[in-house]
Protein backbone atom coordinates (compact mmCIF):
# COMPACT_ATOMS: atom_id res chain seq x y z
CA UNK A 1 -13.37 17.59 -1.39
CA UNK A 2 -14.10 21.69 -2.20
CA UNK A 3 -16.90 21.90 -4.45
CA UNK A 4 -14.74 25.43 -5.40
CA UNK A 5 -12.09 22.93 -7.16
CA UNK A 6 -12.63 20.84 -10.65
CA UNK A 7 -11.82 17.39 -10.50
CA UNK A 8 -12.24 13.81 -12.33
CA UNK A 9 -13.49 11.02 -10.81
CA UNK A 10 -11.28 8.01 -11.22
CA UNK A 11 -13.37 4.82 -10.16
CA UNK A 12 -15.16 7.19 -7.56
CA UNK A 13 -11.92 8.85 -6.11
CA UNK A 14 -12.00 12.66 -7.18
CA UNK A 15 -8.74 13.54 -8.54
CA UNK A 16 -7.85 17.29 -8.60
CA UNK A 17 -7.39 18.75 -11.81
CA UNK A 18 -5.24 21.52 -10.75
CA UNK A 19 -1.53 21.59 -11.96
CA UNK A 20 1.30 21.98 -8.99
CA UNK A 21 1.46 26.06 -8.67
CA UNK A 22 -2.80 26.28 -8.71
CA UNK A 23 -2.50 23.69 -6.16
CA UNK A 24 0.62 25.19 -3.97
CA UNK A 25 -1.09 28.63 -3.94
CA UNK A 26 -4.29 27.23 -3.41
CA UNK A 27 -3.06 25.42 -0.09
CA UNK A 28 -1.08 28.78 0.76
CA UNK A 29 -4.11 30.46 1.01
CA UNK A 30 -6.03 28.27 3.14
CA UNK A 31 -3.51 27.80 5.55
CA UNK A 32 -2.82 31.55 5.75
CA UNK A 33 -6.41 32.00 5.98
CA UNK A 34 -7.06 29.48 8.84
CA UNK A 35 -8.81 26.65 6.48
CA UNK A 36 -7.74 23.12 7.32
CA UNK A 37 -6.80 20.93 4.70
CA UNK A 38 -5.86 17.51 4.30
CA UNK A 39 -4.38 16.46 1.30
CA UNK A 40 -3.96 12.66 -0.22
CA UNK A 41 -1.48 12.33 -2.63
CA UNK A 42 -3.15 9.25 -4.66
CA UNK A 43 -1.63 6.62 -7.30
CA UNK A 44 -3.20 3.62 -9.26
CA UNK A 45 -1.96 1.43 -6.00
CA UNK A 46 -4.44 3.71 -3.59
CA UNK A 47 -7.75 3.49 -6.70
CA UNK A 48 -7.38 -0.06 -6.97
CA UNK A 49 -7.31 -0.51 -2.93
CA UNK A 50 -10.42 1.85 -2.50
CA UNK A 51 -11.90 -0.39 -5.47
CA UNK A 52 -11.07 -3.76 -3.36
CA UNK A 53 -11.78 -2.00 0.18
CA UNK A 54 -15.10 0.40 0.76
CA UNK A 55 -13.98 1.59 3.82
CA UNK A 56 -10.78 2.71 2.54
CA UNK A 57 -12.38 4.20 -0.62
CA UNK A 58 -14.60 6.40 2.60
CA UNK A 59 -11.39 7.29 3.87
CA UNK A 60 -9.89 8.79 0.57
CA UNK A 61 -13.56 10.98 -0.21
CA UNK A 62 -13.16 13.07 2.99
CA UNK A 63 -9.69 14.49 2.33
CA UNK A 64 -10.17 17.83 0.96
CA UNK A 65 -7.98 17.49 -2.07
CA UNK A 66 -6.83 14.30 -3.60
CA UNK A 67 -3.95 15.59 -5.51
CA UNK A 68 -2.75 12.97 -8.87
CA UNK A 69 0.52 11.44 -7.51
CA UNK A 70 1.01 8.89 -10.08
CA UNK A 71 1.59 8.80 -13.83
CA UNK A 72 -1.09 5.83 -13.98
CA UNK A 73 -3.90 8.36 -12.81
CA UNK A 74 -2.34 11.10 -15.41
CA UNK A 75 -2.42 8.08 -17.88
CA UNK A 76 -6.28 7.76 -17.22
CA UNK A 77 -7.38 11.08 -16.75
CA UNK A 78 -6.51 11.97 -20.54
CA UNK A 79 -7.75 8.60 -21.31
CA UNK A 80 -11.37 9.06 -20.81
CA UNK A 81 -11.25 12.72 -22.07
CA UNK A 82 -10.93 14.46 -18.47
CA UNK A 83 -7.32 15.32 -18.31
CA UNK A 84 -5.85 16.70 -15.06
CA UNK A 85 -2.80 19.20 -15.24
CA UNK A 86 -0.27 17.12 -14.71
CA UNK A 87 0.85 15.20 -12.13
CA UNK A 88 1.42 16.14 -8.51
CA UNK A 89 4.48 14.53 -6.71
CA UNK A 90 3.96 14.68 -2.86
CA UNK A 91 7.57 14.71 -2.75
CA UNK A 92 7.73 18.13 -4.78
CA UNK A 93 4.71 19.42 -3.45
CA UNK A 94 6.34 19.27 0.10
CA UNK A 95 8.97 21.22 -0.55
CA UNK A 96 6.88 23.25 -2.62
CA UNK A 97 4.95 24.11 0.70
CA UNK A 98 8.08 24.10 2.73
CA UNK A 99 9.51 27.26 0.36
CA UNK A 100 6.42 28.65 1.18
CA UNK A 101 6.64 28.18 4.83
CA UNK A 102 10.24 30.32 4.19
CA UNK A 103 8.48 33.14 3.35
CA UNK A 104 5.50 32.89 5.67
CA UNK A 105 8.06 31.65 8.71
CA UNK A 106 5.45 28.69 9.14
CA UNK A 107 5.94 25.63 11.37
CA UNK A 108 6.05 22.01 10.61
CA UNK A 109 5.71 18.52 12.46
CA UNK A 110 7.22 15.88 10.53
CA UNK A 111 5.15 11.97 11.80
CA UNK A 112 6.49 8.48 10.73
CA UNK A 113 8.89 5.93 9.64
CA UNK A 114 11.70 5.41 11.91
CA UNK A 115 12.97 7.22 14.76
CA UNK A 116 16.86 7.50 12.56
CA UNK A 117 15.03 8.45 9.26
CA UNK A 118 12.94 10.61 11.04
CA UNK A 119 15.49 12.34 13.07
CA UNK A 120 17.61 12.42 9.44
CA UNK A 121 15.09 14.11 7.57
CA UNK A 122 14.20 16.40 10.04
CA UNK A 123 17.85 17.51 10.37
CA UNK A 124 17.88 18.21 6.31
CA UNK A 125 15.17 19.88 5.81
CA UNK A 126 15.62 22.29 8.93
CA UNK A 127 19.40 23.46 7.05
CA UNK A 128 17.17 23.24 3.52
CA UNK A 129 14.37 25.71 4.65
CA UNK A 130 15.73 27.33 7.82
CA UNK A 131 12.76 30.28 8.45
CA UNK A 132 10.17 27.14 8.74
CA UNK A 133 10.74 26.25 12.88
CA UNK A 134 10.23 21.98 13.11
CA UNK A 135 8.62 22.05 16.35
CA UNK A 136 8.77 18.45 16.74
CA UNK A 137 9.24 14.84 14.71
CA UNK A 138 8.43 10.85 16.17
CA UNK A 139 8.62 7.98 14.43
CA UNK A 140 5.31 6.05 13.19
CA UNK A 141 5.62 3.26 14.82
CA UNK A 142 3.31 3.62 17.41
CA UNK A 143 -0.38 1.66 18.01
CA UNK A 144 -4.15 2.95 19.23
CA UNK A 145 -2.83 2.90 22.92
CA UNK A 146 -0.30 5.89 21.76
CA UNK A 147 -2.59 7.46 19.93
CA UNK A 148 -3.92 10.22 22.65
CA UNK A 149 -0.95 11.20 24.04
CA UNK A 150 0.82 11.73 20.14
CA UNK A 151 -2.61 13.67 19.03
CA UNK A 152 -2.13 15.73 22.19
CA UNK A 153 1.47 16.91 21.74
CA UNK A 154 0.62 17.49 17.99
CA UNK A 155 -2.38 19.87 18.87
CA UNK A 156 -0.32 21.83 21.64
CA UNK A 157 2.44 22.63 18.95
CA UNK A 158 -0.52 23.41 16.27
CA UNK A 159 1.67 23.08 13.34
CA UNK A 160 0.94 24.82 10.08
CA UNK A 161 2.76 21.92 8.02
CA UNK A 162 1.78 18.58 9.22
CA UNK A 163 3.64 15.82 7.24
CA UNK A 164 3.16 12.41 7.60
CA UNK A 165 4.57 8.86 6.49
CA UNK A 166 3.13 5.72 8.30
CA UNK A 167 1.90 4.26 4.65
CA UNK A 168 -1.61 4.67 2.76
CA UNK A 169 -3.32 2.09 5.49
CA UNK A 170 -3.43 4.83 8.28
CA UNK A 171 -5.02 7.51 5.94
CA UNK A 172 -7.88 6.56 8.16
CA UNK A 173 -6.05 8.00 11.34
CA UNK A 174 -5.79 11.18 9.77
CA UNK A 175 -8.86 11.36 9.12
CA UNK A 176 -10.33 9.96 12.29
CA UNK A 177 -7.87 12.67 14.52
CA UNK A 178 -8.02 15.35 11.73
CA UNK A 179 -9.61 18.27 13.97
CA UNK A 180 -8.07 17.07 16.91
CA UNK A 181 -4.38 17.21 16.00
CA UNK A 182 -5.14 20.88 15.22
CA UNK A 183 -2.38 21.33 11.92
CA UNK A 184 -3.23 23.97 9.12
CA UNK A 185 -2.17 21.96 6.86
CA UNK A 186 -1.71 17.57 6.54
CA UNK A 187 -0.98 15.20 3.72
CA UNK A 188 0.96 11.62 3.34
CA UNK A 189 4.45 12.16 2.03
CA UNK A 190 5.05 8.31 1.43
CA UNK A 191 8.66 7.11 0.79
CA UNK A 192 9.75 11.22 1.16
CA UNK A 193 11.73 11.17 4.45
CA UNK A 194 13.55 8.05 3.04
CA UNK A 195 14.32 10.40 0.01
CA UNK A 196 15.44 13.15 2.08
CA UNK A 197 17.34 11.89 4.71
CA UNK A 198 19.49 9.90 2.25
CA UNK A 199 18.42 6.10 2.95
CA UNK A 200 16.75 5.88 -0.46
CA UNK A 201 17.53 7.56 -4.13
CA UNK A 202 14.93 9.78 -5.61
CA UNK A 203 14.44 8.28 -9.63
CA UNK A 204 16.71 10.50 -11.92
CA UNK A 205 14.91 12.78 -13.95
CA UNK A 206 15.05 10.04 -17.36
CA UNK A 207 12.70 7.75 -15.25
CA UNK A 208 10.35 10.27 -14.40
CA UNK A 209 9.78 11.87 -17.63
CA UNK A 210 9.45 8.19 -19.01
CA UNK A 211 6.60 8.00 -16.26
CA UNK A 212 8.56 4.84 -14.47
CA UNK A 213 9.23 5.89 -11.01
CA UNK A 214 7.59 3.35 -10.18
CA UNK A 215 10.42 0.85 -11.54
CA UNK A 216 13.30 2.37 -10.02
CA UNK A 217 11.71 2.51 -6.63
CA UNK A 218 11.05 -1.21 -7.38
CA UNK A 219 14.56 -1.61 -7.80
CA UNK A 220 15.53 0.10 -5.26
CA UNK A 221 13.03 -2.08 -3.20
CA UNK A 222 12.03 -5.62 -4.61
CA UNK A 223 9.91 -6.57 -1.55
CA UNK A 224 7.33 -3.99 -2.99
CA UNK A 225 6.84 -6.31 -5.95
CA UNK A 226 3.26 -7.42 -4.63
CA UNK A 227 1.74 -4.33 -4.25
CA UNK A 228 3.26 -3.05 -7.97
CA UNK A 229 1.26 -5.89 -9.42
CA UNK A 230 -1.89 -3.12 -9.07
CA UNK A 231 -0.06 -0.86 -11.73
CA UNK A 232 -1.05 -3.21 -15.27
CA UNK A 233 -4.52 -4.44 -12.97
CA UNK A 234 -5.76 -0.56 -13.27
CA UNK A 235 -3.87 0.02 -16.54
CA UNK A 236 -6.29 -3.12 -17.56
CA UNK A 237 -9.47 -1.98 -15.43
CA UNK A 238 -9.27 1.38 -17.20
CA UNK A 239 -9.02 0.21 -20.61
CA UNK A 240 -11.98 -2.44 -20.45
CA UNK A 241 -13.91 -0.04 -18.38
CA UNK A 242 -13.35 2.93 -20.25
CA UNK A 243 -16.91 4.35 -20.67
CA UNK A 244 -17.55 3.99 -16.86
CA UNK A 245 -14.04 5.10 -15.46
CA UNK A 246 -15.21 9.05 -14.81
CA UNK A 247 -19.18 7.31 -13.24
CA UNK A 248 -19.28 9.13 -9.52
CA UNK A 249 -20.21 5.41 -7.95
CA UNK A 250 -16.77 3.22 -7.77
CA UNK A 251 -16.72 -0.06 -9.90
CA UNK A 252 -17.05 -3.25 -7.65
């Protein structure tokens, strides 16, 4: 994480206290200036794995900017008296980036899900932002034994935009192939190419100013139910923990 940036510590996991333009022009910059940055667009779900899982929790400390994806982590932030800006949507903040590779006629790789979604999404957002070039998309369903030869053709094509949905557990292979794969610019989109290439609904605008996304993608999805089950464990964790939420050391 840049020491140049102010952030909260939620349970150990620095949050970014920057609101969506500080952090869209702040990513503009370093990718027009040749700086590298990998971005993790976090939610109560990711703090309470890192809290379960160390290794995961090392994972989520080396991106450079751990953006507040997640009214739960808004929630907490003003909670304990270090408020963030507001929250920052990976699904906005990659077409936030994608305007601004219009006007900087930058190039993007789009990694993960499956090969129709993929090839979907990659179709839309080519007609949505036609002066950003997609030099290439896969699917992410792919193991180690892939790994090299994806890496490769990812590094050849040196992508400023490097976008990428294969779920929070492979945050890890980001980091691990981070200077390899050779992209200005990479962050975890989630659920986004489902979004845009039609196969799921976005929550209208109600649900996320009533900070319940995370219902209507529940909805939309019941087989998520287990993993939802985190949202009132942190909402809990927080309250009872309230004087130790912002300590630098995560809570076992």
């Amino acid at each position: 994480m840049s020491k140049q940036l102010p952030t909260v510590p939620i349970f150990g996991i620095p949050f970014s206290k920057l609101g969506m333009d500080e952090t869209v022009t702040y990513i503009t910059t370093a990718i027009e200036e040749g700086r590298q940055t990998h971005v993790i667009t976090a939610n109560p779900i990711m703090v309470m794995a890192a809290l379960n899982n160390p290794e995961f929790a090392n994972v989520m400390n080396k991106a450079d900017i751990i953006v507040p994806d997640g009214a739960g982590v808004v929630w907490a932030a003003n909670y304990v008296g270090e408020p963030v800006s507001e929250r920052v949507a990976g699904f906005d903040l990659m077409h936030r980036l994608m305007e601004q590779g219009e006007k900087h006629k930058w190039t993007a790789y789009l990694l993960g899900t499956s090969q129709e979604i993929i090839e979907a999404a990659a179709e839309k957002l080519q007609l949505q932002y036609p002066q950003v070039r997609i030099v290439g998309y896969r699917n992410g369903f792919f193991g180690p034994d892939e790994d090299a030869v994806i890496v490769d053709e990812i590094s050849k094509l040196r992508p400023n935009l490097l976008f990428i949905a294969r779920g929070m557990e492979k945050e890890g292979w980001t980091i691990q192939y981070k200077e390899r794969l050779g992209a200005s610019f990479m962050m975890g989109v989630g659920g986004s190419f489902d979004i845009v290439s039609g196969q799921l609904k976005r929550a209208p605008v109600v649900f996320q100013k009533l900070r319940i996304e995370w219902l209507y993608r529940l909805l939309q999805e019941p087989k998520r139910y287990k993993r939802m089950l985190d949202l009132p464990k942190f909402v809990v964790k927080v309250v009872r923990n309230k004087e130790n939420v912002t300590k630098t050391r995560p809570l076992a």
